[in-house]
Protein backbone atom coordinates (compact mmCIF):
# COMPACT_ATOMS: atom_id res chain seq x y z
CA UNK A 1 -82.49 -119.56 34.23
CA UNK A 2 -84.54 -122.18 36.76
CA UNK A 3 -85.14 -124.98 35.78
CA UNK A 4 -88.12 -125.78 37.84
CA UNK A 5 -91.18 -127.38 36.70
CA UNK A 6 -93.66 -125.19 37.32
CA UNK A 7 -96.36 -126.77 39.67
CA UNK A 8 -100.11 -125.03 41.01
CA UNK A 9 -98.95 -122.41 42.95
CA UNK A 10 -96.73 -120.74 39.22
CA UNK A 11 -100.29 -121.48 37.95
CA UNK A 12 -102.37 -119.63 41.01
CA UNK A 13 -99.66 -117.03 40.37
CA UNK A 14 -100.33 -116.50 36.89
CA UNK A 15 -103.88 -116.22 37.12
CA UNK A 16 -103.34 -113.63 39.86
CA UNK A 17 -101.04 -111.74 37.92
CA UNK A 18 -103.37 -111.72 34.30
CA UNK A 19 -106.40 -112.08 35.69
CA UNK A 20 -107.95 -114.63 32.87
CA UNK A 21 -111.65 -114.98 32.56
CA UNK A 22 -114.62 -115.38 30.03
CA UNK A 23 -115.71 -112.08 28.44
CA UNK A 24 -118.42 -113.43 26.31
CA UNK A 25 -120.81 -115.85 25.44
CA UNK A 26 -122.96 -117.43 22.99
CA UNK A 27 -125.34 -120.38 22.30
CA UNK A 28 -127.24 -121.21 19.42
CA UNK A 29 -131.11 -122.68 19.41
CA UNK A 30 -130.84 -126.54 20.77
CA UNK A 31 -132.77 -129.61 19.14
CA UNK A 32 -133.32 -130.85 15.70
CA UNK A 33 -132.35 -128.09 13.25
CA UNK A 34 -132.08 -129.54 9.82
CA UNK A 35 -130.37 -128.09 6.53
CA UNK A 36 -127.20 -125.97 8.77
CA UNK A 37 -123.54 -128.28 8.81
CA UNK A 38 -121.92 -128.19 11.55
CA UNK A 39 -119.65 -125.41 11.07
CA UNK A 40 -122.64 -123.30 10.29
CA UNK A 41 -123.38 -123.66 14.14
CA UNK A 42 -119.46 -123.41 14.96
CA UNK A 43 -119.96 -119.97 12.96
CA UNK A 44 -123.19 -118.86 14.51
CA UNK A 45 -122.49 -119.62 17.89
CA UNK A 46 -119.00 -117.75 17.53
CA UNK A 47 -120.63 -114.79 16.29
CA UNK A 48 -122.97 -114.58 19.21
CA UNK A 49 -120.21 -115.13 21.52
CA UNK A 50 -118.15 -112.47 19.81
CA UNK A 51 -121.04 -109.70 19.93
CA UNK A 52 -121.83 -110.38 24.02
CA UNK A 53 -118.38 -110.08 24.61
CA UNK A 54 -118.54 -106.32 22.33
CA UNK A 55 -115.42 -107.12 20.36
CA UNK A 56 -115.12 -107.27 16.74
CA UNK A 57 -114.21 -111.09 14.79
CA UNK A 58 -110.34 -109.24 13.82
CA UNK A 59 -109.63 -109.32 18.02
CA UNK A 60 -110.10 -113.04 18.18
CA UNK A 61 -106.12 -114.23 17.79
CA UNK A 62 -106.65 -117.76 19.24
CA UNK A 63 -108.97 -120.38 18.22
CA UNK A 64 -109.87 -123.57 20.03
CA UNK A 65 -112.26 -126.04 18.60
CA UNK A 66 -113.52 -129.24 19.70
CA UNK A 67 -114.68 -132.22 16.95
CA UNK A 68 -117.51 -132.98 15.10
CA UNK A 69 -119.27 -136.20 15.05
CA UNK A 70 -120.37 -136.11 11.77
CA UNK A 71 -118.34 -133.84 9.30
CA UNK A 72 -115.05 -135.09 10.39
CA UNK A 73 -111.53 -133.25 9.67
CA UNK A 74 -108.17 -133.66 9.95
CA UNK A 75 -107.43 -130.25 11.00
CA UNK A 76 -110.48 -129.20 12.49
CA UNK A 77 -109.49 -126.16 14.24
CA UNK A 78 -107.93 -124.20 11.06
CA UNK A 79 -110.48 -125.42 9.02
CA UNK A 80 -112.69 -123.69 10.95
CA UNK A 81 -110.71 -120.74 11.22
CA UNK A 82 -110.59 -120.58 7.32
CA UNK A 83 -114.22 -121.31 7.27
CA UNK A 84 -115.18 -117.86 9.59
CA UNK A 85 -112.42 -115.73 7.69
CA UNK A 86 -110.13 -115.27 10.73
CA UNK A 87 -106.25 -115.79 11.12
CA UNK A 88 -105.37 -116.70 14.07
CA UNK A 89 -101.97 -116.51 15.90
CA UNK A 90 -102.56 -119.53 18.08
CA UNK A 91 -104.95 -122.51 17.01
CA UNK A 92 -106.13 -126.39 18.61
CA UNK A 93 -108.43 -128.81 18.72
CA UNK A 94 -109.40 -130.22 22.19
CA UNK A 95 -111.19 -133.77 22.01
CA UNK A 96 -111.21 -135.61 25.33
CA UNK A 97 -115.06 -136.44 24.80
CA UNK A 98 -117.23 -134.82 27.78
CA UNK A 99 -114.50 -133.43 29.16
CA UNK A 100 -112.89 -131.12 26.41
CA UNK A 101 -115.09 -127.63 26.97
CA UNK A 102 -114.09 -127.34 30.46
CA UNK A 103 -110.32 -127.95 29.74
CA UNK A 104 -110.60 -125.50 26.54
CA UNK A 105 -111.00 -122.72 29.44
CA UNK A 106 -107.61 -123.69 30.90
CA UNK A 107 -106.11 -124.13 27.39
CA UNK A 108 -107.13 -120.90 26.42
CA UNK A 109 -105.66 -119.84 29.93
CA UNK A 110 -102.55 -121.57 29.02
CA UNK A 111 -102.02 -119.78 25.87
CA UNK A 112 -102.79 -116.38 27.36
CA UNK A 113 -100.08 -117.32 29.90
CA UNK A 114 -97.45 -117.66 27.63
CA UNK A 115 -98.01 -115.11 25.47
CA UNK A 116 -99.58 -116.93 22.51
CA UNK A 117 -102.82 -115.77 21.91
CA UNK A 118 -104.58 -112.26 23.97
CA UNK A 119 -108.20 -113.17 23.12
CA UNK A 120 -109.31 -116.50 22.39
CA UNK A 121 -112.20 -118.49 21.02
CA UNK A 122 -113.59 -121.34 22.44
CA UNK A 123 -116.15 -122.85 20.48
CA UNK A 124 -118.67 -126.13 19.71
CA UNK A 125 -121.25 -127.01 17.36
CA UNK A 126 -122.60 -130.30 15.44
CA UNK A 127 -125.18 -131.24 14.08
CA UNK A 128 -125.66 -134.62 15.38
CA UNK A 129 -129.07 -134.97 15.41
CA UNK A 130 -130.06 -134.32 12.35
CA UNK A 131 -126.78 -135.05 10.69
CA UNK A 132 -126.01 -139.25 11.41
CA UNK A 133 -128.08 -141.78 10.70
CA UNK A 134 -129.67 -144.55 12.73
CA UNK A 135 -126.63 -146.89 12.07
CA UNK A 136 -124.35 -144.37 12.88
CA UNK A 137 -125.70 -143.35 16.04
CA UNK A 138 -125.37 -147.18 16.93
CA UNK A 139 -121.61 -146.83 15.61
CA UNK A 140 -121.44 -143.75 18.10
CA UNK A 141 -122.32 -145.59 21.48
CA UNK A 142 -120.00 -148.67 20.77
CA UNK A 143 -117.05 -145.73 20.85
CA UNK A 144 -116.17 -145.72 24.19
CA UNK A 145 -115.67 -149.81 24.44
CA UNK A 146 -112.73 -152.17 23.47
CA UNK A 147 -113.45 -153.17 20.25
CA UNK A 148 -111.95 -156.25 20.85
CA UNK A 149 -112.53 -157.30 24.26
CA UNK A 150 -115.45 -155.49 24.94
CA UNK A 151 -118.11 -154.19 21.93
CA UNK A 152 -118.19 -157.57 21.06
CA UNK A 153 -119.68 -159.35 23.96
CA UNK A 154 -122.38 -157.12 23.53
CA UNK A 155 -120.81 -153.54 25.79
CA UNK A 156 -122.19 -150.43 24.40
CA UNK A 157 -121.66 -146.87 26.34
CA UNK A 158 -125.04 -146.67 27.70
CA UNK A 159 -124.27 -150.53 28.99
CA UNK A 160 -121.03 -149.39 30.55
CA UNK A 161 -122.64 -146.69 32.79
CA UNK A 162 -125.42 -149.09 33.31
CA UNK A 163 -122.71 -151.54 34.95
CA UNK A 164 -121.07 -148.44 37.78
CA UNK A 165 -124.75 -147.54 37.92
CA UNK A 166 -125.74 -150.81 39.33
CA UNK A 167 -122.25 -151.10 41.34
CA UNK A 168 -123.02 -147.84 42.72
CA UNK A 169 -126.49 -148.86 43.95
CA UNK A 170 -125.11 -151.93 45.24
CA UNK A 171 -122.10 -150.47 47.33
CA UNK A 172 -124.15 -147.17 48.53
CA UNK A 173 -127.83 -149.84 49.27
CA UNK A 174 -129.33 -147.40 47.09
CA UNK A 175 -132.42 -147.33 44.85
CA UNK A 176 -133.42 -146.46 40.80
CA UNK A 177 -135.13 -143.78 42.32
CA UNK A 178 -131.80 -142.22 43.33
CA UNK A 179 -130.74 -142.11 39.79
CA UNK A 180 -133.75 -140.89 38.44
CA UNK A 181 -134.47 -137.92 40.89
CA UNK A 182 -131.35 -135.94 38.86
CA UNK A 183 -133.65 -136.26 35.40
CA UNK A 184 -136.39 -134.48 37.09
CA UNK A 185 -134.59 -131.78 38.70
CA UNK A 186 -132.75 -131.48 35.34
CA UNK A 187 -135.91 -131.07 33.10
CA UNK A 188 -137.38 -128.34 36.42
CA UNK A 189 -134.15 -126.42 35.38
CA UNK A 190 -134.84 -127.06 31.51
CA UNK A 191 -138.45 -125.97 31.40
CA UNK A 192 -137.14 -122.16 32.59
CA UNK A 193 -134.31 -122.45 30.14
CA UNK A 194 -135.44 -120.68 26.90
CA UNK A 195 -133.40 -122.93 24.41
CA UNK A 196 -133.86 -126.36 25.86
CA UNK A 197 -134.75 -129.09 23.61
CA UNK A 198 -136.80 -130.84 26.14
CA UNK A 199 -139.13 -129.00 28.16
CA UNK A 200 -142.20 -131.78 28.75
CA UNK A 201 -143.37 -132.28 32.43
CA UNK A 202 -141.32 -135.48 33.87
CA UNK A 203 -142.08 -136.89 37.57
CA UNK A 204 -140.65 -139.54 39.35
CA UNK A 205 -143.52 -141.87 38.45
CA UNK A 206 -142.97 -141.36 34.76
CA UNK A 207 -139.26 -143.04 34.21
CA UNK A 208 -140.31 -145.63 37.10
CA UNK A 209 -142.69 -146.72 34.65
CA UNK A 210 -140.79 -146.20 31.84
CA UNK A 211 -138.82 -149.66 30.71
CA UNK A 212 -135.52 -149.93 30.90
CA UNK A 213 -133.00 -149.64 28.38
CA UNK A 214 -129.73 -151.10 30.03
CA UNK A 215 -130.96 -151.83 33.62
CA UNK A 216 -131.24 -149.22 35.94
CA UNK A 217 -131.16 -147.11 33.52
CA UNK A 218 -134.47 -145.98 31.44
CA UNK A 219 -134.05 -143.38 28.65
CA UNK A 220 -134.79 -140.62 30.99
CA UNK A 221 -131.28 -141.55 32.05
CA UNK A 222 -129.24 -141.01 28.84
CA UNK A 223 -128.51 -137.69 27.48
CA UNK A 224 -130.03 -136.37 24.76
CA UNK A 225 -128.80 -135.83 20.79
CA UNK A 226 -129.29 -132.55 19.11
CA UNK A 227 -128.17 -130.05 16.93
CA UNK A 228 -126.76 -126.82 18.47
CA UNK A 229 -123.62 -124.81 18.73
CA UNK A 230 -122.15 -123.14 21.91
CA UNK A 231 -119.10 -120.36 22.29
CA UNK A 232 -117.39 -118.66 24.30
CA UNK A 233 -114.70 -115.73 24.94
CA UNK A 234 -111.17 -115.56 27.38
CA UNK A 235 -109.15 -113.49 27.16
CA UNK A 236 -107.69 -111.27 30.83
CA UNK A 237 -108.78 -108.14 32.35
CA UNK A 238 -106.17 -105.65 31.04
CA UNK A 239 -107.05 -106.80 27.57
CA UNK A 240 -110.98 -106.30 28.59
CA UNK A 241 -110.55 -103.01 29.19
CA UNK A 242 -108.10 -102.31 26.65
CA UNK A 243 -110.96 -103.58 23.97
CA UNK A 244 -113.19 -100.97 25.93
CA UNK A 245 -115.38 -103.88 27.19
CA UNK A 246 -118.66 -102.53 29.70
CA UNK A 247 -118.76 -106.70 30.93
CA UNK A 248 -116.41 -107.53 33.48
CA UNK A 249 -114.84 -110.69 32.84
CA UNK A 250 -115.43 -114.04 34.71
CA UNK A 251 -112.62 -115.08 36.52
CA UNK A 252 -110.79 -118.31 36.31
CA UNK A 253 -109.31 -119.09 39.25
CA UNK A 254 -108.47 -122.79 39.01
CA UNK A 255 -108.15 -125.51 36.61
CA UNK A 256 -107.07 -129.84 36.91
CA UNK A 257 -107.72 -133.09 35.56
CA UNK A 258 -107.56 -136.68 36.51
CA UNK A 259 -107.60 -139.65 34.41
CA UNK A 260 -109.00 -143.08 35.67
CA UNK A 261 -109.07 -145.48 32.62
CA UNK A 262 -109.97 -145.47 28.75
CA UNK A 263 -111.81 -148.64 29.00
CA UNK A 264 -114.22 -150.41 31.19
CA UNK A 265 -112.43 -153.28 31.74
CA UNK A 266 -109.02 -151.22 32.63
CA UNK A 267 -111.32 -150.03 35.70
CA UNK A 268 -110.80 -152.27 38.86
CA UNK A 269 -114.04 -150.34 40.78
CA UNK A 270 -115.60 -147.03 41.55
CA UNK A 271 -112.62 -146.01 45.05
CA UNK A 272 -110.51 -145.50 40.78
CA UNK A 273 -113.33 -143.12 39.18
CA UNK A 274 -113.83 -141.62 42.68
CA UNK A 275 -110.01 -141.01 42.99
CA UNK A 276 -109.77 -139.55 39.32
CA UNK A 277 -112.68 -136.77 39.93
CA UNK A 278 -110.77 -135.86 42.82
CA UNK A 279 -107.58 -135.32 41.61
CA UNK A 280 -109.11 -132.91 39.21
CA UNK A 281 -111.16 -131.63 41.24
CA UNK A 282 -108.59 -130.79 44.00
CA UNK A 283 -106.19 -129.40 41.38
CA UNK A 284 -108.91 -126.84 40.70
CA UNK A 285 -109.37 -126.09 44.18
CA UNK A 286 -105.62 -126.15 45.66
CA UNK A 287 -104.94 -123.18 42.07
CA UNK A 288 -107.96 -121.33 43.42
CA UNK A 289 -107.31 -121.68 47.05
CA UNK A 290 -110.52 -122.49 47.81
CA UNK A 291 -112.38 -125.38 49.25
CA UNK A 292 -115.66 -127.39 47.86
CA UNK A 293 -117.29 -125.47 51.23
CA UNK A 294 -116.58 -122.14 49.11
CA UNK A 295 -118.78 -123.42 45.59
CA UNK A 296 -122.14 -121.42 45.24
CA UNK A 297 -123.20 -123.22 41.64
CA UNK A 298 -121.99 -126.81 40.37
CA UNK A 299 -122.37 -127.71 36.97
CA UNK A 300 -121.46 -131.72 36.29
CA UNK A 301 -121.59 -133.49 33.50
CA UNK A 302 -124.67 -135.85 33.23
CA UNK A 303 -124.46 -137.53 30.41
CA UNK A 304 -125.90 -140.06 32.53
CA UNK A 305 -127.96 -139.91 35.62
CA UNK A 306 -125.15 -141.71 37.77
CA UNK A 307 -122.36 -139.55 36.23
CA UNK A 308 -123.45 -136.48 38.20
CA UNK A 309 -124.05 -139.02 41.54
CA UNK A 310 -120.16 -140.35 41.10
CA UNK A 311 -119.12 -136.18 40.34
CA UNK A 312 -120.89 -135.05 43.26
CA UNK A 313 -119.69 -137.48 45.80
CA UNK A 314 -115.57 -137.49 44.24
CA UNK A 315 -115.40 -134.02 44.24
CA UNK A 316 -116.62 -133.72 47.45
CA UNK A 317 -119.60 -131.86 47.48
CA UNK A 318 -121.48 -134.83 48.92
CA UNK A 319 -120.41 -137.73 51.41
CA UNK A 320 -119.52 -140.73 49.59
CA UNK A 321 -123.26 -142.78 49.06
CA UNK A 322 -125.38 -139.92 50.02
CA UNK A 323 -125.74 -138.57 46.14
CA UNK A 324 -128.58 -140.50 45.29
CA UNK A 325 -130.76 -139.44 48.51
CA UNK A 326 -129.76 -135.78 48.19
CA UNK A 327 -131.17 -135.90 44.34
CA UNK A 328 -134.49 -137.65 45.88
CA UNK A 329 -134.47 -135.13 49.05
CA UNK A 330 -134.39 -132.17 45.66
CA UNK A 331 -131.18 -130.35 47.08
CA UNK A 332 -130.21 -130.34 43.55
CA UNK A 333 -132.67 -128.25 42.67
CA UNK A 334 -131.65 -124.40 41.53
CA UNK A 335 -133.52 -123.03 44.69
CA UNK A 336 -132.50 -126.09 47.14
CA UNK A 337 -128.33 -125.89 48.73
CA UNK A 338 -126.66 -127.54 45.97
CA UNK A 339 -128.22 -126.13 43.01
CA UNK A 340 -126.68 -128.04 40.11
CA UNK A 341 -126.86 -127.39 36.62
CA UNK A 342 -129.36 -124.64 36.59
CA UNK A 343 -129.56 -124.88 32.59
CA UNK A 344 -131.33 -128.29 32.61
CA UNK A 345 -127.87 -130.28 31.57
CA UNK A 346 -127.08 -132.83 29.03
CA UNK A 347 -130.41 -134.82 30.27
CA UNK A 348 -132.44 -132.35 29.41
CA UNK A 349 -131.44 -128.81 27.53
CA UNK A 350 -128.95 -129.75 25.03
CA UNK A 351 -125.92 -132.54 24.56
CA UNK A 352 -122.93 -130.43 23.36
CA UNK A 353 -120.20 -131.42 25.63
CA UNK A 354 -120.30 -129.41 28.58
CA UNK A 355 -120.25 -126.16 26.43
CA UNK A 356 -123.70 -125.08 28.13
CA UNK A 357 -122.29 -125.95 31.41
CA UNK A 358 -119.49 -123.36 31.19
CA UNK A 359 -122.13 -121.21 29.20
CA UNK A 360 -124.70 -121.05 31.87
CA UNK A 361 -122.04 -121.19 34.74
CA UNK A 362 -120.86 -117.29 33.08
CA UNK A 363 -124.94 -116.42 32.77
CA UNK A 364 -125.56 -117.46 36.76
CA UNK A 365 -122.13 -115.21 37.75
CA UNK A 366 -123.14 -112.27 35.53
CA UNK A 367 -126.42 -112.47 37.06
CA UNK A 368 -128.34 -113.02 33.86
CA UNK A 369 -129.69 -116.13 33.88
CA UNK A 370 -133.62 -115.02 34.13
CA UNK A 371 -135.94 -117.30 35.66
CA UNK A 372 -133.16 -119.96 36.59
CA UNK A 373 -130.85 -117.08 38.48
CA UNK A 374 -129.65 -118.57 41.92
CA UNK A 375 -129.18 -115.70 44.20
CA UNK A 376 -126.04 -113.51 44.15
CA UNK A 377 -123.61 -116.44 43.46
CA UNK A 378 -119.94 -115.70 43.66
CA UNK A 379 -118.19 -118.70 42.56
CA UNK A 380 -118.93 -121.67 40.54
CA UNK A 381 -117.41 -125.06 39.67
CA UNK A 382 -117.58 -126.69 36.37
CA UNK A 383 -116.82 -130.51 35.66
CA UNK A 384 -116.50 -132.65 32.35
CA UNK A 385 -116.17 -135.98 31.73
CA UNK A 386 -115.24 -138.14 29.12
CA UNK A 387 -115.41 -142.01 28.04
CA UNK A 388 -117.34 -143.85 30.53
CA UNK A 389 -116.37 -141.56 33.62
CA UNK A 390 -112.72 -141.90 32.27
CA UNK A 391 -111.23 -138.54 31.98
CA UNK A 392 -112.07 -135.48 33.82
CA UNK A 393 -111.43 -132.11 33.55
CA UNK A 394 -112.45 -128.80 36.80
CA UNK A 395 -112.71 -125.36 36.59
CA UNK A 396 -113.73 -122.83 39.12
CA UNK A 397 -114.90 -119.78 37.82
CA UNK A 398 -115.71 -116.47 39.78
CA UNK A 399 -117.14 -113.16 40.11
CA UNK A 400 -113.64 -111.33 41.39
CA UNK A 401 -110.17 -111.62 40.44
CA UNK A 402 -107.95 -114.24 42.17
CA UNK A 403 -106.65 -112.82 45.14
């Protein structure tokens, strides 16, 4: 028997061989939904998920859950599974902040792979919006910083990205514009999504007169809050068509992370966030075998405007300082070369994690994402992040099987 540690290329060979991918997918309606807990969205969304995919709830034998911010549990993925009625062979709970739905797609990979689960549930929902109160939305954004050596000299999360946002501008000699041109774009892509929460005009001119909340940053530059659930289905391609599917699957063809720090003052400067995106973003590619050169759709988190300039420029995709004047130039835009999160994002559609992201990433491959369909896209890239650009998480999904 080896004794080996298996490395990426047993990983690139076991995607090859089962041919894992996302079968299904579901999202509920996004914004302020009072009177529904949060596992009514957990259910809803799963049930959605569960009827695009055409299998019935007794073929789900793996469930992966996330958290929720305001009815928390101990156990939360079996107390969901008791909540829908299902029992399954293989169950977890992913919580890594922004960066957990992107890494429940390799989980659920990683189960397949060793024979724990066939079909598995990935699945999201809060409500946060409507569900925790003004003190404990304050509580919320002091999460992410040291309680001792930080939240109390005044750091909150939104000050934290603030701080790389103004380093950023500083070591690239960029401009608030810069930051602000990936809020328009993303509210462009929201306006032609049909369950976005935020679908107002928004120009340039509007968030450069906006004030600022934690300088550069206006509110424009902070994800939203709502209320919403998201889901989604993997299971692999022998499976699909044992089930009888009429979808072919989505193909996951590689998967990595990369940690930087938990804690803003554990972060020396941006070369250790820039070198954390791209070990998981080069994990990803090295499984897949592909290069950043081979990405037709990116989807990055933005739960702040300078989280998707740091994403674009670690993993790649960009040269290092040239983010901020592709957003201005509008090359993010779903028409423009690097269309980027075609659903509108956290800034603008719906703050779940990066549960849309995967969501709309399957939509844009399948070719059924309506007004906001790029054209004929083959491959996509998905990227989460969590704590304040802390821990990251890459998947690259496509419309074949790994070859």
């Amino acid at each position: 028997m080896s004794t080996q540690i298996p490395n990426i290329e047993d990983t690139r060979e076991l995607l090859k061989k089962n041919q894992i991918g996302i079968v299904g997918v579901g999202e509920t309606a996004q914004g302020k939904i009072p009177g529904k807990s949060s596992f009514h969205f957990l259910s809803e969304a799963s049930k959605l998920a569960i009827e695009d995919a055409g299998i019935q709830k007794f073929d789900v034998d793996g469930v992966i859950t996330a958290f929720s911010l305001v009815e928390e549990t101990f156990m939360h993925c079996t107390t969901f599974a008791d909540y829908i009625g299902i029992n399954p062979k293989y169950f977890e709970s992913v919580a890594i902040g922004g960066a957990t739905a992107v890494w429940m797609t390799a989980a659920a990979a990683m189960a397949i792979n060793s024979g724990q689960a066939e079909v598995v549930l990935c699945v999201r929902g809060d409500n946060t919006l409507s569900g925790i109160s003004s003190a404990g939305m304050i509580a919320l954004i002091r999460e992410m910083c040291h309680g001792e050596f930080e939240y109390p000299f005044g750091l909150t999360t939104p000050g934290g990205y603030a701080l790389m946002a103004q380093r950023y501008l500083y070591e690239s000699k960029g401009k608030r514009e810069h930051l602000h041109s990936v809020a328009v774009t993303m509210r462009q892509h929201a306006q032609l999504k049909e369950n976005a929460m935020n679908k107002d005009d928004l120009s340039l001119d509007d968030i450069m007169n906006t004030r600022l909340l934690a300088s550069p940053l206006t509110k424009f530059d902070c994800s939203i809050v709502s209320d919403g659930g998201a889901a989604f289905i993997v299971t692999t391609n022998a499976k699909a068509k044992e089930l009888g599917l009429k979808k072919d699957p989505v193909y996951l063809h590689g998967m990595g992370q990369g940690f930087s720090h938990q804690y803003l003052t554990s972060c020396a400067d941006l070369d250790q966030i820039y070198g954390a995106i791209e070990a998981s973003g080069q994990k990803a590619f090295k499984t897949a075998g592909m290069t950043n050169k081979d990405v037709d759709l990116t989807f990055l988190y933005d739960c702040f405007t300078i989280t998707t300039l740091l994403e674009l420029e670690g993993l790649g995709i960009v040269p290092r300082g040239q983010a901020g004047a592709a957003a201005l130039e509008g090359r993010l835009h779903k028409d423009a070369d690097i269309p980027l999160n075609t659903h509108g994002g956290l800034l603008s559609q719906a703050h779940l994690g990066a549960m849309h992201h995967v969501v709309e990433a399957v939509l844009q491959l399948r070719g059924e994402a309506g007004q906001r369909q790029v054209k004929n896209p083959n491959t996509a890239l998905v990227h989460g992040n969590g704590g304040i650009v802390s821990a990251h998480s890459t998947i690259i999904l496509g419309n074949e099987p790994l070859s």
